[in-house]
Protein backbone atom coordinates (compact mmCIF):
# COMPACT_ATOMS: atom_id res chain seq x y z
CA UNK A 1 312.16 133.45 -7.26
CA UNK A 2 312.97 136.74 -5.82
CA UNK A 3 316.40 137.91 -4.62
CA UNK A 4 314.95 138.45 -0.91
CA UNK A 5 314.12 134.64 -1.14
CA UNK A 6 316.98 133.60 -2.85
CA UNK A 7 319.32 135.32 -0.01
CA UNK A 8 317.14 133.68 2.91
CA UNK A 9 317.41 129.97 0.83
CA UNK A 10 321.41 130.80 0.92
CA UNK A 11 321.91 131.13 4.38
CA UNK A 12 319.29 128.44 5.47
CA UNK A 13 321.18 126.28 3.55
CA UNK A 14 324.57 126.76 4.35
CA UNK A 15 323.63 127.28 7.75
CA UNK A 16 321.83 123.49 7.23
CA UNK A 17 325.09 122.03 6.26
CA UNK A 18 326.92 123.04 9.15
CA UNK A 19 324.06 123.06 11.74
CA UNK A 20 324.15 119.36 10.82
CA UNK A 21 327.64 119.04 10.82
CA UNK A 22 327.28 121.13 14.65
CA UNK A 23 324.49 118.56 15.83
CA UNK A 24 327.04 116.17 15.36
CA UNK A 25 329.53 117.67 16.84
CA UNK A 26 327.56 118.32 19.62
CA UNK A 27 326.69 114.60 20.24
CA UNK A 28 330.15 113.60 19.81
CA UNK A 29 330.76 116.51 22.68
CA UNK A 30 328.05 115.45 24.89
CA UNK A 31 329.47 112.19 25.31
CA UNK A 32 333.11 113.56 25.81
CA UNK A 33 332.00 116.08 28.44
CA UNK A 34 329.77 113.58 30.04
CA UNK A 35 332.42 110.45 30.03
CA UNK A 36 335.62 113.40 31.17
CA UNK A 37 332.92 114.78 33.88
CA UNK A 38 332.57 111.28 35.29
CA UNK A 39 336.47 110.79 35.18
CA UNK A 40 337.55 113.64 35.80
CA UNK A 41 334.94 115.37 38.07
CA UNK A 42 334.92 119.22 38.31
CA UNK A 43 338.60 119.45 39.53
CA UNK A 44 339.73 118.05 36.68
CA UNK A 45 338.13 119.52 33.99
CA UNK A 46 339.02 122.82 35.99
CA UNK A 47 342.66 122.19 35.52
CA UNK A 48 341.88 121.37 31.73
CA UNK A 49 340.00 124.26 31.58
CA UNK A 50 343.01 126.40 32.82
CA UNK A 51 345.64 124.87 30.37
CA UNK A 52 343.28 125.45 27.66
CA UNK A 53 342.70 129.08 28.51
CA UNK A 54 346.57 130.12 29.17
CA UNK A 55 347.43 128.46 26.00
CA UNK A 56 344.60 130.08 23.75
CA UNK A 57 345.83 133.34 25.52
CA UNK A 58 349.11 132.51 24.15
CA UNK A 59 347.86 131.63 20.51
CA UNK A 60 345.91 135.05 20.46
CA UNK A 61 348.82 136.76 21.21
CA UNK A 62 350.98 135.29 18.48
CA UNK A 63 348.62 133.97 15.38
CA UNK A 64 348.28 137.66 14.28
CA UNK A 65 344.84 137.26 13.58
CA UNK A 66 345.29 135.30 10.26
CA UNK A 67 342.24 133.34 10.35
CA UNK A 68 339.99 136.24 9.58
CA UNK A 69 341.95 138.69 7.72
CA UNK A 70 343.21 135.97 5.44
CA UNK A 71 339.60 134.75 4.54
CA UNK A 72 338.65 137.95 3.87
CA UNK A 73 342.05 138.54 1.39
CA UNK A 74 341.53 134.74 -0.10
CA UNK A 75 337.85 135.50 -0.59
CA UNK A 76 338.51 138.86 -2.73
CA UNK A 77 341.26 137.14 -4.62
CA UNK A 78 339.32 134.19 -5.39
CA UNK A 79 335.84 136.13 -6.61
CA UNK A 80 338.09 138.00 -9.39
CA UNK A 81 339.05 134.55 -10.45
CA UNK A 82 342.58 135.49 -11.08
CA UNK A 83 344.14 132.15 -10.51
CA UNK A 84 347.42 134.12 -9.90
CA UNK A 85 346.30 136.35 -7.22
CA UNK A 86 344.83 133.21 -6.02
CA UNK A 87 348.12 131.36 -5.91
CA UNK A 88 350.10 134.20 -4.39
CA UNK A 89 347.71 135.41 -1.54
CA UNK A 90 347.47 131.30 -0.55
CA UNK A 91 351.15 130.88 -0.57
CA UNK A 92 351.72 134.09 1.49
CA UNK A 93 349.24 133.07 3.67
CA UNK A 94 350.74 129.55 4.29
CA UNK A 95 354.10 130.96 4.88
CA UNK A 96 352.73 133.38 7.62
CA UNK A 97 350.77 130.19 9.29
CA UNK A 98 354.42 128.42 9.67
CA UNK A 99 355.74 131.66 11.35
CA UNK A 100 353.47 132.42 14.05
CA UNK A 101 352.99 128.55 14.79
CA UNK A 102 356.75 128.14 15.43
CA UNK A 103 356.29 131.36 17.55
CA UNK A 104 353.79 130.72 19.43
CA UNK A 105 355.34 127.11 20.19
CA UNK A 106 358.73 128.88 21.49
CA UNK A 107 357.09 131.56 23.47
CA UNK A 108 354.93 128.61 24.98
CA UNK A 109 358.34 126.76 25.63
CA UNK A 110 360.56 129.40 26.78
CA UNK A 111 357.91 130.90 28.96
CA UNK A 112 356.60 127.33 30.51
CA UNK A 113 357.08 127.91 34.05
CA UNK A 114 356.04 131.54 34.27
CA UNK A 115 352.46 130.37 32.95
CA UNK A 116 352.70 127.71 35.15
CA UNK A 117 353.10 130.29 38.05
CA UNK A 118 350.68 132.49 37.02
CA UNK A 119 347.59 130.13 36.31
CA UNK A 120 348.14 127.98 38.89
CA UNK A 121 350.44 130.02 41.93
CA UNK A 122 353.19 127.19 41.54
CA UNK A 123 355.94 125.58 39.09
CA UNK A 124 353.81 122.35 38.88
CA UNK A 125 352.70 122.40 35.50
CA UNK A 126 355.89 123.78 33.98
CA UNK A 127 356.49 120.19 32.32
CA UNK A 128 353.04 120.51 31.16
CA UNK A 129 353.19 123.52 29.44
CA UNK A 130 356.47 122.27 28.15
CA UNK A 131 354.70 119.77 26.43
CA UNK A 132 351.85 121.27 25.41
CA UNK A 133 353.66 124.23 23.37
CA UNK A 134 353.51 121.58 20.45
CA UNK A 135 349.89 122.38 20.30
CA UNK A 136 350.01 125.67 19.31
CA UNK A 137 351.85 125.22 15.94
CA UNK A 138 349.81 122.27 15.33
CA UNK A 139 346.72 124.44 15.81
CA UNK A 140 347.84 127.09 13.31
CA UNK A 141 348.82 125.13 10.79
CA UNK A 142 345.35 123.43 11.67
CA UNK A 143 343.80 127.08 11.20
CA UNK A 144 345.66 127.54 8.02
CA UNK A 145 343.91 124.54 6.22
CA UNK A 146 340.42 125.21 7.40
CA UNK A 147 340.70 128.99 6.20
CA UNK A 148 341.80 127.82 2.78
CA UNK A 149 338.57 125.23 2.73
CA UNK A 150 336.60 128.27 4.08
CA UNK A 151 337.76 130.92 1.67
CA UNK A 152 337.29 128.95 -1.54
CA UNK A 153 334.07 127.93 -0.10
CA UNK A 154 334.75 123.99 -0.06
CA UNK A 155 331.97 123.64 2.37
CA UNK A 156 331.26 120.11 2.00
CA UNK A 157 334.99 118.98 3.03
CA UNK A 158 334.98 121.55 6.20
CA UNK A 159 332.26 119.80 6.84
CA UNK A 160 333.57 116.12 6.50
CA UNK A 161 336.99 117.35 8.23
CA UNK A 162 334.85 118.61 10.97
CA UNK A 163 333.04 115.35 11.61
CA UNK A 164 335.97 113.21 11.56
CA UNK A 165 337.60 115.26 13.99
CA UNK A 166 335.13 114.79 16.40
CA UNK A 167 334.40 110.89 16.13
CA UNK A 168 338.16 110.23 16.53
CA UNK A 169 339.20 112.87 18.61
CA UNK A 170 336.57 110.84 20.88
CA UNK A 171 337.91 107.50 20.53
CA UNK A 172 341.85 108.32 20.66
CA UNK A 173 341.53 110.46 23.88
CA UNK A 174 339.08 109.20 26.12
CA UNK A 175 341.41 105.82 27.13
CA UNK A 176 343.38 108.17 28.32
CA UNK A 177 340.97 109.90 30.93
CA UNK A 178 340.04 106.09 31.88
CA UNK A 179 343.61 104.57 32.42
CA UNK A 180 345.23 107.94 33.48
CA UNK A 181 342.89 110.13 35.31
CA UNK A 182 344.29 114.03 35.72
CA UNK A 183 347.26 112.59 34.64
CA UNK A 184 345.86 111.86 31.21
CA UNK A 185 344.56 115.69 30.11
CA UNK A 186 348.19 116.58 28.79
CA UNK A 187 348.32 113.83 26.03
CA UNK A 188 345.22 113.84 25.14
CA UNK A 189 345.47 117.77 24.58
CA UNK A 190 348.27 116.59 21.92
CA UNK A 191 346.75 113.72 20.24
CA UNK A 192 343.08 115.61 19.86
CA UNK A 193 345.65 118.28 17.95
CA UNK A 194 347.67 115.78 16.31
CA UNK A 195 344.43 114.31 15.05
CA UNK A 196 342.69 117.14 13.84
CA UNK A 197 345.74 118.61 11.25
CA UNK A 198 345.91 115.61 9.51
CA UNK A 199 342.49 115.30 9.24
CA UNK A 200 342.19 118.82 7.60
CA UNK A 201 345.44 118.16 6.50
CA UNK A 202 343.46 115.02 4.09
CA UNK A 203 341.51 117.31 2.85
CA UNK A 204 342.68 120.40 1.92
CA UNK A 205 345.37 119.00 0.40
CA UNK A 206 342.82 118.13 -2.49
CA UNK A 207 342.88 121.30 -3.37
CA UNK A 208 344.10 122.49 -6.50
CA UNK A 209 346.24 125.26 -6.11
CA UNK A 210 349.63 126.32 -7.85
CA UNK A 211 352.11 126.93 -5.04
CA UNK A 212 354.73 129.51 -5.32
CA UNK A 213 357.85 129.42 -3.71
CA UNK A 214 358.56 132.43 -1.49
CA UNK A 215 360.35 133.69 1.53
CA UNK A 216 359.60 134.06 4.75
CA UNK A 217 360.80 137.73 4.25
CA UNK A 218 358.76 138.12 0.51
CA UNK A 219 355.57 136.89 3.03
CA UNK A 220 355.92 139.49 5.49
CA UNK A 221 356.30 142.24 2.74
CA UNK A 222 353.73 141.18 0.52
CA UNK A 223 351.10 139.95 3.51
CA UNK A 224 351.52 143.36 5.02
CA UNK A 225 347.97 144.28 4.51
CA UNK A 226 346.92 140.61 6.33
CA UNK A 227 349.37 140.96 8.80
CA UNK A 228 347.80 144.80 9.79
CA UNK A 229 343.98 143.47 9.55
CA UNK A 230 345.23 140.64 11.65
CA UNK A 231 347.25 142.07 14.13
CA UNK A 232 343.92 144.07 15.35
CA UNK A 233 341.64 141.15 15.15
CA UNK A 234 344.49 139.20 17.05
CA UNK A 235 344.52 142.06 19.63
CA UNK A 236 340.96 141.75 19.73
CA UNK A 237 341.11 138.01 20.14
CA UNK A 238 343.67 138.74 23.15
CA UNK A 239 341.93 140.71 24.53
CA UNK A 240 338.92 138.08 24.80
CA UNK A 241 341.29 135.19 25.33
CA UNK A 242 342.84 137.60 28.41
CA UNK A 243 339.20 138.85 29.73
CA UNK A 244 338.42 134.90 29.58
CA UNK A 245 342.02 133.92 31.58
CA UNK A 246 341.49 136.59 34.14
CA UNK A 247 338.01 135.70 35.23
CA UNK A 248 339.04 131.86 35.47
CA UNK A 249 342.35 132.99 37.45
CA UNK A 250 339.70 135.01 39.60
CA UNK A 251 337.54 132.35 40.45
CA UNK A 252 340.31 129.73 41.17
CA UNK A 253 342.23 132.24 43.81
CA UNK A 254 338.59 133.58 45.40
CA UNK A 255 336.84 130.14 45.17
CA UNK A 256 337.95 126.89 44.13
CA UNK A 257 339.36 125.06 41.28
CA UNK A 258 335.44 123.31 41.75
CA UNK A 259 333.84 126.31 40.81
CA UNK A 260 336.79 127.05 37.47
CA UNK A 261 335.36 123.57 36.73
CA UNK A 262 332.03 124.46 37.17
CA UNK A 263 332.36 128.31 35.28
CA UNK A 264 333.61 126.08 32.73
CA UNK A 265 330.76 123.33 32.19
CA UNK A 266 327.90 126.49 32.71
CA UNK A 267 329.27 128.31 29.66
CA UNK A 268 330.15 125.48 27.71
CA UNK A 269 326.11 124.68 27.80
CA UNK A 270 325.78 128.29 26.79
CA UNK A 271 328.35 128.84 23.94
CA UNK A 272 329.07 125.52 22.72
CA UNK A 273 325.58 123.68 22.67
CA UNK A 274 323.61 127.22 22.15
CA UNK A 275 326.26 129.09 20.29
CA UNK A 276 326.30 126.16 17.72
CA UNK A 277 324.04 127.88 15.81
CA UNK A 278 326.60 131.25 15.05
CA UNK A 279 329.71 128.61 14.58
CA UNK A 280 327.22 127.23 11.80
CA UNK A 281 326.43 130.42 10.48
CA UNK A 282 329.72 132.48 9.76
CA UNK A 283 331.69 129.92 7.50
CA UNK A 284 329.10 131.18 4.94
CA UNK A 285 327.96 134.45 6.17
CA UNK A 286 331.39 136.47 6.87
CA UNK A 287 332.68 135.72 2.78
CA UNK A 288 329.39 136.89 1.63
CA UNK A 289 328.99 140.14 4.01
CA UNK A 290 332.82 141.13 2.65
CA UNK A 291 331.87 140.43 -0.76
CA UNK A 292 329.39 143.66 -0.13
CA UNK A 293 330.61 145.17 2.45
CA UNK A 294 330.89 148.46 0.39
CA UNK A 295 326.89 148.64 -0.55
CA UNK A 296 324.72 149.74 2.30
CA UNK A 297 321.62 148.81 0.97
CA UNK A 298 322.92 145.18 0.31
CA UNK A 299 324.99 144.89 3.86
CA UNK A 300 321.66 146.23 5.90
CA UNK A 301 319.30 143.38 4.08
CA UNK A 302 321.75 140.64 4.37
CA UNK A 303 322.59 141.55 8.22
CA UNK A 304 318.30 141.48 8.88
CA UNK A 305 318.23 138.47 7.08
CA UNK A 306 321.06 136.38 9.09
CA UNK A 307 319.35 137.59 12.43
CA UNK A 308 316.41 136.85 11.51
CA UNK A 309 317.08 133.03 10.37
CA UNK A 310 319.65 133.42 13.24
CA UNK A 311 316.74 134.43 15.98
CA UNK A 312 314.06 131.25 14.40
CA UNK A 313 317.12 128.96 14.95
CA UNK A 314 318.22 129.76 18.70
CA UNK A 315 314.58 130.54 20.49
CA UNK A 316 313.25 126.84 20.56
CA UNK A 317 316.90 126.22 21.65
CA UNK A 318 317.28 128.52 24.23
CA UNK A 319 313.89 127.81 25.72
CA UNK A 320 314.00 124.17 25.47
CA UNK A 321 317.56 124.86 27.62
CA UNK A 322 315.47 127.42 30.24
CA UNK A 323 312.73 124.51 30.73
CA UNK A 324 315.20 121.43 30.84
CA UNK A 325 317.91 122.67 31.95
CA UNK A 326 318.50 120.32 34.89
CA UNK A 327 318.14 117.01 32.70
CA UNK A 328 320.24 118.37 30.18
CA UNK A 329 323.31 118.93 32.67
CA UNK A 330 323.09 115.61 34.60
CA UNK A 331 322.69 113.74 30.39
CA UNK A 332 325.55 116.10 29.46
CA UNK A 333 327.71 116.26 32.79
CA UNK A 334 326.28 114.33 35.92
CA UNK A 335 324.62 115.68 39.17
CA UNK A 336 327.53 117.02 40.29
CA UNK A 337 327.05 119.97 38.11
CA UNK A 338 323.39 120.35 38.97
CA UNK A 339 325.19 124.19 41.06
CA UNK A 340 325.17 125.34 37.51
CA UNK A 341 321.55 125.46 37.21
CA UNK A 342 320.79 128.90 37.65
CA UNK A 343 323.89 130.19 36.24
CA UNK A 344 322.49 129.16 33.26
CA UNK A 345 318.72 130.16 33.15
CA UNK A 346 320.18 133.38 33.41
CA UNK A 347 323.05 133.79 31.07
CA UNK A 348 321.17 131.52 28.37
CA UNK A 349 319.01 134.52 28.03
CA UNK A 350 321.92 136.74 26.27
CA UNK A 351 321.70 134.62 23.47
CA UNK A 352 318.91 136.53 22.40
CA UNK A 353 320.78 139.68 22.27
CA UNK A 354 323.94 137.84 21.50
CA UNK A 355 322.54 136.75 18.52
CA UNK A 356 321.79 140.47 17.20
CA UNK A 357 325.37 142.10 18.33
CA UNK A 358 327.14 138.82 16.67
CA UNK A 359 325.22 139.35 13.66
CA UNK A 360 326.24 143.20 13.18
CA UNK A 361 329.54 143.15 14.68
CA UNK A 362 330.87 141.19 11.87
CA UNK A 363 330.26 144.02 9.84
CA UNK A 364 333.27 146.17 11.57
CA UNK A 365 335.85 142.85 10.41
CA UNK A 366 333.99 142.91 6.56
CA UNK A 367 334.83 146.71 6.55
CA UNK A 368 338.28 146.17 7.38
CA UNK A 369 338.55 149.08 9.76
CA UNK A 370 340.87 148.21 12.28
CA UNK A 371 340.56 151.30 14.49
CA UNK A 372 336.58 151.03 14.81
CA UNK A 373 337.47 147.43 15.24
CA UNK A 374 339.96 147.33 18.00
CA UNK A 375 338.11 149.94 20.09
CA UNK A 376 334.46 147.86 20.41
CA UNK A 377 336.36 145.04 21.01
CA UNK A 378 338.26 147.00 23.90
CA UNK A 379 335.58 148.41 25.62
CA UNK A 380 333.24 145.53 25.09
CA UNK A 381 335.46 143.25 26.89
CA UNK A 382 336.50 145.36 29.58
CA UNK A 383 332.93 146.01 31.04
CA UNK A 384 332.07 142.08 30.10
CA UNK A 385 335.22 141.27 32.41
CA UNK A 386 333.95 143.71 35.01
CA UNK A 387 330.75 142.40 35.37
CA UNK A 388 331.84 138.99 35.33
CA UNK A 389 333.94 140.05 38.29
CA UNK A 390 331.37 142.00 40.17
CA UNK A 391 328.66 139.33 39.99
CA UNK A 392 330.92 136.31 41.06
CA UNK A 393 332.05 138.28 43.96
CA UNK A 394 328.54 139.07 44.96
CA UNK A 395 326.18 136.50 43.94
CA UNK A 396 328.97 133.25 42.74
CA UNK A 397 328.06 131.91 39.85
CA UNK A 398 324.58 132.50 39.71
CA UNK A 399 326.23 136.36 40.08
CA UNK A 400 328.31 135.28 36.54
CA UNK A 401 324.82 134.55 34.65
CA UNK A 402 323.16 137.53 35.30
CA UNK A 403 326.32 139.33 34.41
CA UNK A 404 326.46 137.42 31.02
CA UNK A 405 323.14 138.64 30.38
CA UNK A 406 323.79 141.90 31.49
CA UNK A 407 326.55 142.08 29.54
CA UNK A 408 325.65 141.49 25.90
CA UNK A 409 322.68 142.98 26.46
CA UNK A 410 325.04 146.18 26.61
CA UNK A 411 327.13 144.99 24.22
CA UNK A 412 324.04 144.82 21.52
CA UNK A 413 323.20 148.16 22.31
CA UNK A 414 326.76 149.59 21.93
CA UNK A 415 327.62 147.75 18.28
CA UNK A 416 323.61 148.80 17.25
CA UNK A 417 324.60 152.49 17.87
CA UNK A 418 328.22 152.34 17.00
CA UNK A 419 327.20 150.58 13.36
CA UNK A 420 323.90 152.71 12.62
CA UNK A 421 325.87 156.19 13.09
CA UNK A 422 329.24 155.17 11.23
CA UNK A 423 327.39 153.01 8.91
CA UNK A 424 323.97 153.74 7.98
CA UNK A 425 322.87 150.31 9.56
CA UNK A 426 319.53 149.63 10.84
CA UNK A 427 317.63 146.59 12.33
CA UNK A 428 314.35 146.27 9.77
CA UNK A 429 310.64 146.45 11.87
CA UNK A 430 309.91 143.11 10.67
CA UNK A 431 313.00 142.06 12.68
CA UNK A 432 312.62 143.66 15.98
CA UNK A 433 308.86 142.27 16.03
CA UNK A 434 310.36 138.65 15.76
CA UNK A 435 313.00 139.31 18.35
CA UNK A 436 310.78 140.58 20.77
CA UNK A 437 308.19 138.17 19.94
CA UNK A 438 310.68 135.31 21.05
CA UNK A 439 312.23 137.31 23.64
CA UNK A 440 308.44 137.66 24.99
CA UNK A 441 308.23 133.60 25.02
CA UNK A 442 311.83 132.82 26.44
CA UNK A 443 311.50 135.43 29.59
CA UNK A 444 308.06 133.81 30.38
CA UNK A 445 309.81 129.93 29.65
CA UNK A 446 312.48 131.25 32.64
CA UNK A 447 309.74 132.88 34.81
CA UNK A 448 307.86 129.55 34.41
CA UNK A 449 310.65 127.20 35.50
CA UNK A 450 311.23 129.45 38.60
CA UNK A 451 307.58 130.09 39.91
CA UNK A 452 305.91 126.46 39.61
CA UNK A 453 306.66 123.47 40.81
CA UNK A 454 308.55 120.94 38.92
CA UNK A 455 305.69 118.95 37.09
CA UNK A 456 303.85 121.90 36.51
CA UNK A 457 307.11 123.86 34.92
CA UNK A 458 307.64 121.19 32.66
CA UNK A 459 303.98 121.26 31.08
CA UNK A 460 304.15 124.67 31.00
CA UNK A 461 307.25 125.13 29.72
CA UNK A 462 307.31 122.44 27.19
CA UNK A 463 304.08 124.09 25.43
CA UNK A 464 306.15 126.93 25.17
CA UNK A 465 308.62 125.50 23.63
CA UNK A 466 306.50 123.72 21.32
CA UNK A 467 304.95 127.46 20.56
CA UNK A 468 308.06 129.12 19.79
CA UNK A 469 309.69 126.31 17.36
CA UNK A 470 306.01 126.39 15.83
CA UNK A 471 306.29 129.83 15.34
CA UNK A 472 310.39 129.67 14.02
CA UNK A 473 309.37 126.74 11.96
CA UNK A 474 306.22 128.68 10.39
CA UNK A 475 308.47 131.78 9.96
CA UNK A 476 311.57 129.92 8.08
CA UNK A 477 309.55 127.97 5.73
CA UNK A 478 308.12 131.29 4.91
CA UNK A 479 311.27 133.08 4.32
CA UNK A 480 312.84 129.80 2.82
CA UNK A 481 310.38 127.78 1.54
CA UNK A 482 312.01 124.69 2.84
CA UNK A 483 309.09 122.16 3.34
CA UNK A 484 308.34 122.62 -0.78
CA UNK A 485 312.33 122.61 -1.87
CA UNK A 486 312.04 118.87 0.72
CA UNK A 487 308.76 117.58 -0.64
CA UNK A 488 311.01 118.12 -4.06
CA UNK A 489 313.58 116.46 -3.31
CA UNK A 490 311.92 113.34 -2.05
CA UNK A 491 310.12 113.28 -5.43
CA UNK A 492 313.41 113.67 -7.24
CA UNK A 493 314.94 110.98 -4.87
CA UNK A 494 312.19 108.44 -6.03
């Protein structure tokens, strides 16, 4: 088997693992969105929506960025198989999770009725914020598992941890949208926490790792080079978290909390139920793209190779979303969301080119190089903000689609330049014929859905669909061989 193939087997497979543990995931989602939507309505999950945003602006401000740079300095350690390095860099890193969870909970605390003031123009959800400041240490210590799981590659318990998560998280919070209404988001906030650390909690305790016993002030000197790495990619993360805050804030004061609730449901169709597919894809790919991240020749194939299998993934996806996408919100929401429609024709189409700046923009965190780093991430998210603005205020939120698209398609372009001139990276032929192959078959899936009538969309559209998974499936058990490694194991399994 060649190396090529071998590479392309790798990341189909990992990416099969937690695409299935996604799918799940994503059923266990659909049914929480659709039960909260019902409950709740879009008022409600706009005021969810808000907590949840001020508080992950908080947690991007104060968890230094660990998640990353530590898998990155876990990975290294634990690919030179020096079980001390191993224990140290682990224990630093748990030491460092304790820190900026307690600080992030007393900034949360302290600060309770200022970010009550700010996201919602009154004192009102002081108490609530009060409250909810537990969340933010249970979340890092939450992080702090998973990235030990992650780094050591313990893929099959991320994956268990994940599903368990989701199935109780389910059933221990939704009783309290039923009995409690509004008045039920706060606890079950805590409890879908709560749940999730001692799930990963379960399993990453099975891990068998010597523990050392620092400081806190040994952590800080000898996580220096974590902390630095971090403390860009947690800037970077602010400054997403922030450019994500504003835009809600700037909806809620120019239009409703409706429409916040409504932003909120159009992009979780686009990020969550689309952007599945990268959440799958970088527990595997970012360890193996730092592992080379010094050999250009091995960096540019594996990049090509990830958007390609990245690319065969999303387009049946994307167009099956373009086609459908009024079934899919009233199954997922209800037909009070059915304003969201063209919101997300539109912005589902950055995927494509989502999918290609994702893809090489993880290069900049496998280099390490916080200054290249920080300053995409700057300037990315400040015309992504602007836009957002801009097209709300002149077209509402069918104005925030065609901004999304608009956006990352700008976004691709600056990372493609930025990466090929400081690092010698470039996108393979074979690569750009696929993307604009399925590019080709998802513009003429949206032009379809908005030039025929309904009936006549749908038969359309769905043999488009059908074309481009044909044509993903054809190209992935090419690259892969994945129909002969399944008629395999079925022989094996009788």
């Amino acid at each position: 088997m060649s190396a090529s193939k071998s590479s392309y087997q790798q990341i189909f497979k990992a990416t099969s693992i937690f695409g299935g543990v996604q799918f799940f995931t994503i059923i266990i989602t659909i049914i929480r969105s659709k039960l909260i939507a019902v409950l709740l309505g879009p008022v409600g999950m706009g005021i969810a929506g808000l907590l949840t945003s001020t508080l992950g602006l908080v947690t991007s401000f104060t968890n230094l960025g660990l998640a990353r740079s530590a898998v990155r300095d876990i990975s290294a350690s634990n690919s030179s198989n020096d079980e001390d390095k191993i224990c140290e860099t682990v224990s630093v890193f748990q030491k460092l999770v304790w820190i900026t969870g307690v600080l992030g909970m007393l900034l949360t605390l302290v600060f309770s009725p200022l970010l009550s003031k700010m996201t919602f123009g009154n004192y009102n959800y002081s108490i609530s914020f009060m409250i909810l400041s537990v969340t933010l240490l249970l979340g890092q210590l939450t992080v702090g598992q998973s990235v030990i799981m992650q780094s050591l590659r313990k893929i099959s318990w991320m994956a268990k941890a994940s599903i368990y998560s989701s199935l109780i998280g389910l059933i221990t919070t939704i009783p309290l949208y039923y009995l409690y209404g509004k008045d039920g988001i706060v606890p079950a906030m805590i409890i879908s926490s709560l749940t999730i650390y001692i799930i990963q909690h379960f399993f990453s305790r099975r891990i068998d790792i010597k523990k050392n016993v620092i400081s806190f002030k040994e952590a800080i000197q000898k996580g220096n080079g974590m902390i630095k790495l971090g403390v860009v990619l947690s800037i970077n993360g602010l400054i997403t978290t922030a450019a994500s805050y504003v835009i809600r804030i700037f909806i809620s004061h120019s239009g409703s909390l409706e429409d916040v609730g409504l932003y909120t449901a159009g992009f979780s169709i686009i990020n969550t139920y689309v952007g599945m597919v990268f959440s799958a894809m970088i527990t595997d790919y970012f360890p193996r793209l730092a592992a080379v991240h010094q050999d250009r020749a091995k960096y540019n194939e594996l990049i090509n190779q990830q958007i390609e299998v990245a690319l065969y993934i999303v387009s049946p996806l994307i167009c099956a979303f373009l086609v459908f996408v009024n079934w899919i919100i009233i199954v997922i929401y209800s037909s009070q969301f059915l304003p969201i429609i063209e919101m997300i024709q539109w912005g589902i189409l950055a995927i494509f080119f989502k999918t290609l700046g994702w893809a090489i923009g993880v290069l900049l965190a496998a280099k390490g190089n916080s200054k290249h780093l920080f300053w995409n991430e700057l300037i990315a998210n400040a015309y992504l903000l602007l836009l957002n603005i801009g097209g709300y205020y002149l077209d509402g939120l069918r104005g925030l689609g065609i901004s999304f698209l608009v956006g990352y398609l700008l976004h691709f372009l600056q990372i493609y330049f930025f990466t090929k001139k400081k690092y010698g990276f470039a996108l393979e032929n074979k690569v750009i014929v696929s993307f604009f192959t399925v590019l080709v078959i998802g513009v003429l899936c949206f032009l379809t859905v908005n030039s025929f009538q309904q009936l006549q969309a749908y038969l359309i559209g769905g043999i488009l669909v059908i074309g481009v998974a044909g044509f993903s499936f054809y190209r992935l058990n090419e690259k892969t061989d994945m129909l002969k490694i399944l008629r395999d194991k079925l022989r094996k399994d009788k």
